[in-house]
N, C-alpha and C. Protein backbone atom coordinates (compact mmCIF):
# COMPACT_ATOMS: atom_id res chain seq x y z
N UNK A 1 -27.21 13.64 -9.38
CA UNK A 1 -26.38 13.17 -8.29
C UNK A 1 -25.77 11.82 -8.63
N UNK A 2 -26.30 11.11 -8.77
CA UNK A 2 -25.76 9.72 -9.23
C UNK A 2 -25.29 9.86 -10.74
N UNK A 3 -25.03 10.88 -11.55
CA UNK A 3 -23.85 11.00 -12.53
C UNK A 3 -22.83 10.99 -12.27
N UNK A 4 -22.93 12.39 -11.24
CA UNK A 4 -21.76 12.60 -10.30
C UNK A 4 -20.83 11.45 -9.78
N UNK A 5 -22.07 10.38 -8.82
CA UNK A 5 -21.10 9.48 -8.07
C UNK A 5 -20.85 8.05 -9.06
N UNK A 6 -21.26 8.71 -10.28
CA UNK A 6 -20.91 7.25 -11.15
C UNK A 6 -19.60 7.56 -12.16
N UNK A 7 -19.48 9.28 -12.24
CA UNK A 7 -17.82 9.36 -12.73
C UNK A 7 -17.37 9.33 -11.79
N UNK A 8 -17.42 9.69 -10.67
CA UNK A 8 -16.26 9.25 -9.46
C UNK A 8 -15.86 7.80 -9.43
N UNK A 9 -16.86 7.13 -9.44
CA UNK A 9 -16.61 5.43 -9.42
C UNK A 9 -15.58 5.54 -11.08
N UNK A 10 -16.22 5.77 -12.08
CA UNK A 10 -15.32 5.16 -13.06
C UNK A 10 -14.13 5.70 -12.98
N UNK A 11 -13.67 7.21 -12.53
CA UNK A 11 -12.39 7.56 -12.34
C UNK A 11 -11.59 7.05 -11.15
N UNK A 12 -12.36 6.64 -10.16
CA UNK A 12 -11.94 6.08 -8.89
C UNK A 12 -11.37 4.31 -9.46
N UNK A 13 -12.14 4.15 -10.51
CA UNK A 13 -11.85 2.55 -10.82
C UNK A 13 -10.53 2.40 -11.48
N UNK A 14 -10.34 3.28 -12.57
CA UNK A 14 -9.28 3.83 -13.29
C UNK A 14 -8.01 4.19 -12.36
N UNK A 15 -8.35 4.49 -11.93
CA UNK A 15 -6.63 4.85 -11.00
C UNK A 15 -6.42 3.52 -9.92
N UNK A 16 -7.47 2.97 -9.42
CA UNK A 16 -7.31 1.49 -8.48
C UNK A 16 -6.59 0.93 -9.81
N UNK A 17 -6.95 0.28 -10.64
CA UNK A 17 -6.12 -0.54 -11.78
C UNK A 17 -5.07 0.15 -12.10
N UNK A 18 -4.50 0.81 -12.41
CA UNK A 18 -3.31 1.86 -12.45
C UNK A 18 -2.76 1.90 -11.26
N UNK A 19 -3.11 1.62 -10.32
CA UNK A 19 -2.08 1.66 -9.13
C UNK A 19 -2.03 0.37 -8.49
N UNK A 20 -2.88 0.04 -8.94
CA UNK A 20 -2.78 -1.98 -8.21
C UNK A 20 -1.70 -2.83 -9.32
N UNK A 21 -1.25 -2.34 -10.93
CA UNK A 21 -0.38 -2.65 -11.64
C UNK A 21 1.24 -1.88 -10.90
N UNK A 22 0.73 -0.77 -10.86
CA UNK A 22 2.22 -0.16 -10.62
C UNK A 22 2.62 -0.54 -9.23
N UNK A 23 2.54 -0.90 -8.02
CA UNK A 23 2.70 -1.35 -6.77
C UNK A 23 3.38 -2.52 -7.11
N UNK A 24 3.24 -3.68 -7.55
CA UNK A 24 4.29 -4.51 -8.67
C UNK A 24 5.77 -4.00 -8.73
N UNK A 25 5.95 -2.87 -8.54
CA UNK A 25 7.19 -2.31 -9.46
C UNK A 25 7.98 -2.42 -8.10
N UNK A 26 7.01 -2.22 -7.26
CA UNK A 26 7.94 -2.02 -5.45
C UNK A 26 9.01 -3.49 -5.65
N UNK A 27 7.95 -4.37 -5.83
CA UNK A 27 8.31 -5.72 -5.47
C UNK A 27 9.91 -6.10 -6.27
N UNK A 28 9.36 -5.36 -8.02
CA UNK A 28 10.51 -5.83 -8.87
C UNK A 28 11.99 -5.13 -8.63
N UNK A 29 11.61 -3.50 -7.34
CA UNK A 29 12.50 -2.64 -7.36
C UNK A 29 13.55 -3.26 -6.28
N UNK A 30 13.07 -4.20 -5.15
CA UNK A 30 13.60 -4.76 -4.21
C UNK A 30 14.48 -5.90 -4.87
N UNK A 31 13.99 -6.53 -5.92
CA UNK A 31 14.78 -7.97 -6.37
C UNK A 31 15.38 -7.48 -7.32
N UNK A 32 15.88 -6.36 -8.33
CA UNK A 32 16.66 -5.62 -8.91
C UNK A 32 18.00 -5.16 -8.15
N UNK A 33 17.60 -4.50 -6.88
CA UNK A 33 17.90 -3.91 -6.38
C UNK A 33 19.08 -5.16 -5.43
N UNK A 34 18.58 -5.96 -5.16
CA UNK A 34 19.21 -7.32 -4.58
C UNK A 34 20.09 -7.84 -5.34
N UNK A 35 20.01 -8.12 -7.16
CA UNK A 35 20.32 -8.71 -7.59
C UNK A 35 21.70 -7.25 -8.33
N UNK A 36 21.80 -6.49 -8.30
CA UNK A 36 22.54 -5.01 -8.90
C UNK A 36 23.21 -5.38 -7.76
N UNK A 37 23.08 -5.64 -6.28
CA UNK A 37 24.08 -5.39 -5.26
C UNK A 37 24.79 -6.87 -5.37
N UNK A 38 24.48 -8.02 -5.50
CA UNK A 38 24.73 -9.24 -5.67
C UNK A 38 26.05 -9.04 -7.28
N UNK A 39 25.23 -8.76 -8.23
CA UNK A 39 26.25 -8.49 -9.25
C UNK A 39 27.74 -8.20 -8.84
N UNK A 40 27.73 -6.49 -7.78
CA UNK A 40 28.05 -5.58 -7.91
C UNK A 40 29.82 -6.17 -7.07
N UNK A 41 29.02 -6.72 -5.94
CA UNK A 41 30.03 -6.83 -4.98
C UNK A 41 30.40 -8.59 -5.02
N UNK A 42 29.50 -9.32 -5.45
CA UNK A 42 30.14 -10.39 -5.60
C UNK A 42 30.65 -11.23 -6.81
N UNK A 43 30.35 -10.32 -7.72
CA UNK A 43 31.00 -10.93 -9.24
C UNK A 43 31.15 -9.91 -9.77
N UNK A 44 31.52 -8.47 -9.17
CA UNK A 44 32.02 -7.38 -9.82
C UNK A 44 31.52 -7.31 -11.26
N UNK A 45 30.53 -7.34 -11.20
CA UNK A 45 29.74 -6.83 -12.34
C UNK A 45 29.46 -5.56 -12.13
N UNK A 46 29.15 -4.39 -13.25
CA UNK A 46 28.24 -3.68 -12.68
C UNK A 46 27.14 -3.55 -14.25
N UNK A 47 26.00 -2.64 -14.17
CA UNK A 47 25.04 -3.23 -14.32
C UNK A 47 24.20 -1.93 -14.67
N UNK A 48 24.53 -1.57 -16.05
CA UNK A 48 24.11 0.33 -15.67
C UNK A 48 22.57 0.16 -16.13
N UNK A 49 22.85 -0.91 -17.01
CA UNK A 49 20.92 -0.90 -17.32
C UNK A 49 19.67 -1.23 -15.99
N UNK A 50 20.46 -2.32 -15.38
CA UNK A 50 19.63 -2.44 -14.79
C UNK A 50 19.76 -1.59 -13.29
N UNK A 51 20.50 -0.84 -13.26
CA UNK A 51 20.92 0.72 -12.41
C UNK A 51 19.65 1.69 -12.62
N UNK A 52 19.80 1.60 -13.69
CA UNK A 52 18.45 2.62 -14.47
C UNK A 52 17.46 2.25 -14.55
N UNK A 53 17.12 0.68 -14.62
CA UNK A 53 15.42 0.18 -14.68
C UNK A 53 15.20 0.54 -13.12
N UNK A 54 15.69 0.33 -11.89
CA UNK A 54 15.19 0.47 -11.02
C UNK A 54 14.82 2.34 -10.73
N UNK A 55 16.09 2.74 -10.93
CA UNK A 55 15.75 4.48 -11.19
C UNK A 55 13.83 4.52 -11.86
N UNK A 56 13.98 4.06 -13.33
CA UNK A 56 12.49 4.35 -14.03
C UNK A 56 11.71 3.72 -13.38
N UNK A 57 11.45 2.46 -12.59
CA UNK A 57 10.54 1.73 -12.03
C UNK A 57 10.55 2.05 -10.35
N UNK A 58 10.84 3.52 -9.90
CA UNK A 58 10.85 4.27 -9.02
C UNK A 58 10.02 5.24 -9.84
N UNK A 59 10.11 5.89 -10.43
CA UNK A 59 9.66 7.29 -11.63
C UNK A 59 7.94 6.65 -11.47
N UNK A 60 7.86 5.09 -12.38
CA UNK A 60 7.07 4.97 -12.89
C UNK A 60 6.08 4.56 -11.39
N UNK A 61 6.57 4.40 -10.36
CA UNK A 61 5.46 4.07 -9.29
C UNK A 61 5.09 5.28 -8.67
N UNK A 62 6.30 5.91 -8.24
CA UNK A 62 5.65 7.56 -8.12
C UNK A 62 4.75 7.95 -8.45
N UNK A 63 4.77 8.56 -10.22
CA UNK A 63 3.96 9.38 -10.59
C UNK A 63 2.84 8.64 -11.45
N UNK A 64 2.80 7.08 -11.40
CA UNK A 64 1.44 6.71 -11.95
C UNK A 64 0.61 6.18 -10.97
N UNK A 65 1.22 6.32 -9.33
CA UNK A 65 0.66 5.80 -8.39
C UNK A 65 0.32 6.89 -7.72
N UNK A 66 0.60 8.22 -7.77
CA UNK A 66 -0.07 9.53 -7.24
C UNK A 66 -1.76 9.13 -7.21
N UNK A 67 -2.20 8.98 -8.21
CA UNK A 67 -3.48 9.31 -8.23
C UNK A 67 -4.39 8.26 -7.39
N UNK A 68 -3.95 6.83 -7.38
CA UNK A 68 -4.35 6.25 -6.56
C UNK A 68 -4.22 6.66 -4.95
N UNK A 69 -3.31 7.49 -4.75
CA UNK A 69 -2.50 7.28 -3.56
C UNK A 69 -3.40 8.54 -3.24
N UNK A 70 -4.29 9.04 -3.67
CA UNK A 70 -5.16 10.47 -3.69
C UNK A 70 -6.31 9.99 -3.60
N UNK A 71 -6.61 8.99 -4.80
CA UNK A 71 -8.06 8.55 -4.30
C UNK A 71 -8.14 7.57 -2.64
N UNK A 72 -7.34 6.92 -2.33
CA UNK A 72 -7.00 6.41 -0.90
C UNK A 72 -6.80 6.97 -0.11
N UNK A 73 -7.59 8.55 -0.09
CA UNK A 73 -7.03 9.58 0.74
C UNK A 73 -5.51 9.44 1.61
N UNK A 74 -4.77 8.98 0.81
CA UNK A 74 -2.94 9.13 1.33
C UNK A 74 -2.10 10.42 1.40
N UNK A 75 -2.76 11.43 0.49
CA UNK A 75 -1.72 12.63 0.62
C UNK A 75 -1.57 13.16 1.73
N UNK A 76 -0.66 13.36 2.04
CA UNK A 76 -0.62 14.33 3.46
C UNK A 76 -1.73 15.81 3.41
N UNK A 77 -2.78 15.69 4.66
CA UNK A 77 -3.39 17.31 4.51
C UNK A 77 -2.82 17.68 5.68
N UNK A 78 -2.63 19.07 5.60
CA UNK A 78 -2.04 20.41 6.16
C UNK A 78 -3.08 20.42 7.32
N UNK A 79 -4.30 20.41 6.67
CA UNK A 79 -5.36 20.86 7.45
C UNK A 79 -5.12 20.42 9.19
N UNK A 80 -5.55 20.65 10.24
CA UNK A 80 -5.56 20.28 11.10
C UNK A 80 -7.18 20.09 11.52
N UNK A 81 -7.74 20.88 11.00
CA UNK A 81 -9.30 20.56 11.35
C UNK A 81 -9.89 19.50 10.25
N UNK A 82 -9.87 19.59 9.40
CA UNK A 82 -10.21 18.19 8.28
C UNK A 82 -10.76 17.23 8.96
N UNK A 83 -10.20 16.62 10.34
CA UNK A 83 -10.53 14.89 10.83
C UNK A 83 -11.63 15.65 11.71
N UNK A 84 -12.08 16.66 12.22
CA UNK A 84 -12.97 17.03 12.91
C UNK A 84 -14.11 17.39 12.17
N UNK A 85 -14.53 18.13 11.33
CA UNK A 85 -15.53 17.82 10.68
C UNK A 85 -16.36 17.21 10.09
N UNK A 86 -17.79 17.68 9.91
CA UNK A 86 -18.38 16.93 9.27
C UNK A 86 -18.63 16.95 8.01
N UNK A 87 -19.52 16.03 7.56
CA UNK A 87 -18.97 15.40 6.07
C UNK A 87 -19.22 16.56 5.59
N UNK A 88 -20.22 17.35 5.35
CA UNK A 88 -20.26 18.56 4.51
C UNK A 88 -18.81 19.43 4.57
N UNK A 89 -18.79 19.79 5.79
CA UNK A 89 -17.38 20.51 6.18
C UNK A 89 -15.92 19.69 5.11
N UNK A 90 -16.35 18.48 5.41
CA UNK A 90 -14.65 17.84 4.72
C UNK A 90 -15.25 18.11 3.29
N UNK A 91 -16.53 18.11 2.57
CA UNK A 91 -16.98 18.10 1.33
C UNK A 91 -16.03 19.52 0.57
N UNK A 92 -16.50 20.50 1.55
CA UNK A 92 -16.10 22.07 0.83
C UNK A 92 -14.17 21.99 0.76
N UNK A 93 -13.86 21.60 1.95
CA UNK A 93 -12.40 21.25 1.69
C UNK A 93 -11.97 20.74 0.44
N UNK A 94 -12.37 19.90 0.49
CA UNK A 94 -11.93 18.59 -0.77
C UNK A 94 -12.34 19.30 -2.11
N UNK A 95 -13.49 19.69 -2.50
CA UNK A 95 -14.08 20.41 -3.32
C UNK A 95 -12.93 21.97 -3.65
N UNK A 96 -13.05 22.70 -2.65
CA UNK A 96 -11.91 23.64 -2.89
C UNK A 96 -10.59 23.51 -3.05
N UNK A 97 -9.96 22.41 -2.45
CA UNK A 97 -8.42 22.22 -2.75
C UNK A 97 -8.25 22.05 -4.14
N UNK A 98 -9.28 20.98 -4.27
CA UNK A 98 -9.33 20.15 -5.78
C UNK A 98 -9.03 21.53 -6.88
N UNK A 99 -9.98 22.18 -6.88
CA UNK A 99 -10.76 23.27 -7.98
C UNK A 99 -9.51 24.13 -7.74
N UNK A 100 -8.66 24.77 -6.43
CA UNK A 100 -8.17 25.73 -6.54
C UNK A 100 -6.64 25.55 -6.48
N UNK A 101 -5.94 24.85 -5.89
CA UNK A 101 -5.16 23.94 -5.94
C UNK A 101 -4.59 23.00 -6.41
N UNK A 102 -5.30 21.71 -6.60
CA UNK A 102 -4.93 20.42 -7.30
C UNK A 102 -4.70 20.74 -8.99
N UNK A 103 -5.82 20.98 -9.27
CA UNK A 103 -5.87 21.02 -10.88
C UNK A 103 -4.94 22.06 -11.40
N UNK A 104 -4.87 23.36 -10.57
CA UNK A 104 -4.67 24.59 -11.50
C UNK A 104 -2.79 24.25 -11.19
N UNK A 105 -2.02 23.34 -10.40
CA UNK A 105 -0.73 22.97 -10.27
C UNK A 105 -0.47 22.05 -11.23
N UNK A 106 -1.29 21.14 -11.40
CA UNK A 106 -1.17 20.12 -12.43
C UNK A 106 -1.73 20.36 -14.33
N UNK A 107 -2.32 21.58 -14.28
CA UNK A 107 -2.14 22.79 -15.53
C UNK A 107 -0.92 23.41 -16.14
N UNK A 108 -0.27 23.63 -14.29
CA UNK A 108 0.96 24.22 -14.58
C UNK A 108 2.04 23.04 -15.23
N UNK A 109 1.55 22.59 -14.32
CA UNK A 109 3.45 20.99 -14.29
C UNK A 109 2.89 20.63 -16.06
N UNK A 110 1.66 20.67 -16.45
CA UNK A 110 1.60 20.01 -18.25
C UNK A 110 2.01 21.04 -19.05
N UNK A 111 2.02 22.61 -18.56
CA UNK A 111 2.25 23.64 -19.91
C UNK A 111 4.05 23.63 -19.45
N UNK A 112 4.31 23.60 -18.42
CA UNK A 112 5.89 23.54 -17.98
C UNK A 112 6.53 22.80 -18.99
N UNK A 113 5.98 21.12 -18.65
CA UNK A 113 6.57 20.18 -18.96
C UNK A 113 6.28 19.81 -20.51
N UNK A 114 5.76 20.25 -21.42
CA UNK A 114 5.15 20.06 -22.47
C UNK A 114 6.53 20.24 -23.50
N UNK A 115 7.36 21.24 -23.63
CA UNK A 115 8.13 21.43 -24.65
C UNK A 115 9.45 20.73 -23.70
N UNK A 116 9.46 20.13 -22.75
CA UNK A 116 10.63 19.37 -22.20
C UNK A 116 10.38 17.87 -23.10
N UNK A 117 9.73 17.82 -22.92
CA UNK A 117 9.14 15.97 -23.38
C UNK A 117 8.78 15.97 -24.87
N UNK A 118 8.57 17.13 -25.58
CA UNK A 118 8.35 17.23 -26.61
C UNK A 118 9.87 16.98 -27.50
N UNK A 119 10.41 17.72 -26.84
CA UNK A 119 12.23 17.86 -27.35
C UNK A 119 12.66 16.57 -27.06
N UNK A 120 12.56 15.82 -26.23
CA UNK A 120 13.16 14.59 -25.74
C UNK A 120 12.44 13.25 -26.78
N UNK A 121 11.17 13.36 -27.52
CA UNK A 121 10.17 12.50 -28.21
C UNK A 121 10.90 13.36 -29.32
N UNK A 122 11.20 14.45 -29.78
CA UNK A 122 12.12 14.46 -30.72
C UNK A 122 13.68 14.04 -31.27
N UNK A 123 14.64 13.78 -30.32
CA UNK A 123 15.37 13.03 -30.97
C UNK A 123 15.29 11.71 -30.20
N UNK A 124 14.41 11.36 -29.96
CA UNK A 124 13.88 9.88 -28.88
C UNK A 124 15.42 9.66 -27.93
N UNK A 125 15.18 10.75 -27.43
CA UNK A 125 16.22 10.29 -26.42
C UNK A 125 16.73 9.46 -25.28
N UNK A 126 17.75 8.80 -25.07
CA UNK A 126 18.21 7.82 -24.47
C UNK A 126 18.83 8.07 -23.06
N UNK A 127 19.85 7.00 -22.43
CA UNK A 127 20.34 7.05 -21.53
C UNK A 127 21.75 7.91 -21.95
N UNK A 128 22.55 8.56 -21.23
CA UNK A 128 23.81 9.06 -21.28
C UNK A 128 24.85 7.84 -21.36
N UNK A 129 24.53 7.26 -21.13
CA UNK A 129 25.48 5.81 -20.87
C UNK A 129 25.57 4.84 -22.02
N UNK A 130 26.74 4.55 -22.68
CA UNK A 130 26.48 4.06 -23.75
C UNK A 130 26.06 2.06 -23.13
N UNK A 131 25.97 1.56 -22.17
CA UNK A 131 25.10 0.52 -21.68
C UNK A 131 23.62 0.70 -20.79
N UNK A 132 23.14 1.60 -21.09
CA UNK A 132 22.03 2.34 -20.29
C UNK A 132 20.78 1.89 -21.19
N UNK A 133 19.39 2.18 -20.82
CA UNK A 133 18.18 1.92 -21.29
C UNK A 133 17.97 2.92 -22.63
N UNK A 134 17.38 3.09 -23.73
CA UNK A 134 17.04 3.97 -24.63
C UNK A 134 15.92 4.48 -24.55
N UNK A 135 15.37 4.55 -23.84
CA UNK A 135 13.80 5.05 -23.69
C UNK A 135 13.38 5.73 -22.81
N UNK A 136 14.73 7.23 -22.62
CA UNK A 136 14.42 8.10 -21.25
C UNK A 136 13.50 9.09 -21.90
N UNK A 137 12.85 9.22 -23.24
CA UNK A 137 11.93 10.04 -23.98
C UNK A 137 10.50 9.56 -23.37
N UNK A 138 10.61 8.21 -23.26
CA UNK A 138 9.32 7.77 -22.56
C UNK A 138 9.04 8.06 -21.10
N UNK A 139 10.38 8.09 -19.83
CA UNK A 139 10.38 8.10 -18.49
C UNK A 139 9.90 9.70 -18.80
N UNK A 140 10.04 10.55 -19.22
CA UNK A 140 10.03 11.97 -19.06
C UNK A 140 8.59 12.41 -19.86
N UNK A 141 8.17 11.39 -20.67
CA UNK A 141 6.58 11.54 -21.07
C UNK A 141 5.66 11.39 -19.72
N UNK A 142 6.54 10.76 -18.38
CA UNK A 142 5.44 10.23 -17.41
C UNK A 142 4.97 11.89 -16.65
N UNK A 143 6.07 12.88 -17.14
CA UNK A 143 5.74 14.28 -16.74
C UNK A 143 4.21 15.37 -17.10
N UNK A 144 4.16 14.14 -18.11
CA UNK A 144 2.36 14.86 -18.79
C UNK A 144 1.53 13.46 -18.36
N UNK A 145 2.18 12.54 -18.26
CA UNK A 145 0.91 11.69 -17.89
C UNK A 145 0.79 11.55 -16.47
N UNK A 146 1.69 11.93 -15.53
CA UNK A 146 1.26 12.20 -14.37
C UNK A 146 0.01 13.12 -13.49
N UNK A 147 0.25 14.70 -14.08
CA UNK A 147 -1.07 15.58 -13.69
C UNK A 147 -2.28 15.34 -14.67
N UNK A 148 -2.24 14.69 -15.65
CA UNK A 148 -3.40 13.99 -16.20
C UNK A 148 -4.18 13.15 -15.47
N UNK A 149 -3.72 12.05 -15.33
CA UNK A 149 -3.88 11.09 -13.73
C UNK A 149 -4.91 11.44 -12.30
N UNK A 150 -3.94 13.18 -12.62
CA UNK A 150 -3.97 13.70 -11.00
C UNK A 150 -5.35 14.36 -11.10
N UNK A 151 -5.60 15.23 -12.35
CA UNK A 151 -6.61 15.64 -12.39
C UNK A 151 -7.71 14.92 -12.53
N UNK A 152 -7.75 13.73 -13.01
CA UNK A 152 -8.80 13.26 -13.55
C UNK A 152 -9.39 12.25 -11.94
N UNK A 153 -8.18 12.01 -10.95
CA UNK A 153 -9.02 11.59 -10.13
C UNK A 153 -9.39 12.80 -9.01
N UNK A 154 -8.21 14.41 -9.20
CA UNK A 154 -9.32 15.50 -8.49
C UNK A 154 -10.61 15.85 -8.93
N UNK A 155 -10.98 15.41 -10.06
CA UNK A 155 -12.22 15.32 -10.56
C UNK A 155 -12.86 14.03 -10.57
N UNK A 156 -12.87 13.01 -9.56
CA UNK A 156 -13.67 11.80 -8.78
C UNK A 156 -13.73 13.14 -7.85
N UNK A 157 -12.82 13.61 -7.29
CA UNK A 157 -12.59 13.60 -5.37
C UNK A 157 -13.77 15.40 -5.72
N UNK A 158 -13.40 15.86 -6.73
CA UNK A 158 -15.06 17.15 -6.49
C UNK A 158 -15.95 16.33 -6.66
N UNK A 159 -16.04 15.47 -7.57
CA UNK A 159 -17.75 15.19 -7.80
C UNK A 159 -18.56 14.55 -6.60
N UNK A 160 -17.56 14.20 -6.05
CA UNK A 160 -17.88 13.45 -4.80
C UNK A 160 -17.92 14.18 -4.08
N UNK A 161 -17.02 15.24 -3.86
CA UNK A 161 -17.51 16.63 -2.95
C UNK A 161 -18.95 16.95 -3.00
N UNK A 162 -19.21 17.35 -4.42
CA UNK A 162 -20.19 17.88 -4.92
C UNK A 162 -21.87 16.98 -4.65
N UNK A 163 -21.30 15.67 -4.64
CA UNK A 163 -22.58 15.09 -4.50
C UNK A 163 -23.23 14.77 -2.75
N UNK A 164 -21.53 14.64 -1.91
CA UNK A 164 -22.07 15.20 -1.08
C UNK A 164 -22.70 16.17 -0.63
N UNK A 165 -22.19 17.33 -0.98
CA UNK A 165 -22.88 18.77 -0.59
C UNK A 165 -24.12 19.14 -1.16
N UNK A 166 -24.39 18.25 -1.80
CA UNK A 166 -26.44 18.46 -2.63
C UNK A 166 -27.02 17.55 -1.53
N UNK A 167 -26.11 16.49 -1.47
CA UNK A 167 -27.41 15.41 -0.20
C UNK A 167 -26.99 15.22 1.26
N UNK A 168 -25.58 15.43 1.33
CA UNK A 168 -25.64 15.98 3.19
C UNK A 168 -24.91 14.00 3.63
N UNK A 169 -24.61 13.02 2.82
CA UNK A 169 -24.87 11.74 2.81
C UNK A 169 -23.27 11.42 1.77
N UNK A 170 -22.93 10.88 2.67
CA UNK A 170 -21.34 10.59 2.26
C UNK A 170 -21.25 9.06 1.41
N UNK A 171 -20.64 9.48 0.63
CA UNK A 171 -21.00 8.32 -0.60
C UNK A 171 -19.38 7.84 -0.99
């Protein structure tokens, strides 16, 4: 039992630092975003790179902040009974979504996305824009490192299922 709730903690720790870095990006996306409209309209600049850092530093809070945003129980559940049960009851939920659901979508999105990102890390592909960022081979790598992420903290959120449902004692 306490294996259990000690990979949950280290995967639970792992995505808090991964998402307490990327939340940062909100901040830089607002003063980008200020400073692209400032360019835009008052010194007719425009500004394709930094058009596009805010685009990737949207990408990159998204999908490296999923998993935090999962371990903070944030995802939206469907469920309507979920807040009424008890802990065992929310245990088998969480436990089954995870196992039947979570992982086996985020299996899919890595065998999907695998020869997309592969082709793109082959000719290290760039922006379309000849003033644009060069490193859209990397924004489109965040497509495998996202359900990596995802799984590894649906596997905090079973073990923690799991360790509830041996001791009845919400951890």
């Amino acid at each position: 039992m306490t294996r259990l709730t000690s990979l949950a903690g280290l995967l639970d720790t792992l995505s808090a630092a991964i998402g307490k870095y990327v939340s940062w990006l909100a901040v830089f996306m607002v003063l980008a975003q200020f400073g692209l409209v400032l360019a835009r309209y008052v010194f007719g600049i425009g500004l394709v790179a930094l058009q596009e850092s805010i685009i990737y530093s949207f990408a990159l809070l998204f999908m490296l902040g999923a998993a935090d945003t999962l371990r903070r129980g944030g995802h939206v559940r469907i469920d309507i009974l979920y807040g009424k049960l008890p802990v065992k009851g929310k245990a088998v939920i969480d436990l089954l979504g995870t196992l039947f659901l979570l992982i086996p979508v985020c299996l899919v999105i890595l065998i999907i996305s695998w020869p997309y990102v592969a082709g793109s890390w082959i000719i290290l592909e760039g922006s379309r824009e000849s003033s644009g960022l060069p490193v859209l081979y990397l924004m489109k790598s965040l497509l495998l490192v996202f359900p990596v992420l995802l799984i590894l903290q649906g596997l905090a959120v079973a073990c923690r299922a799991l360790a509830q449902l041996r001791s009845g004692v919400s951890t």
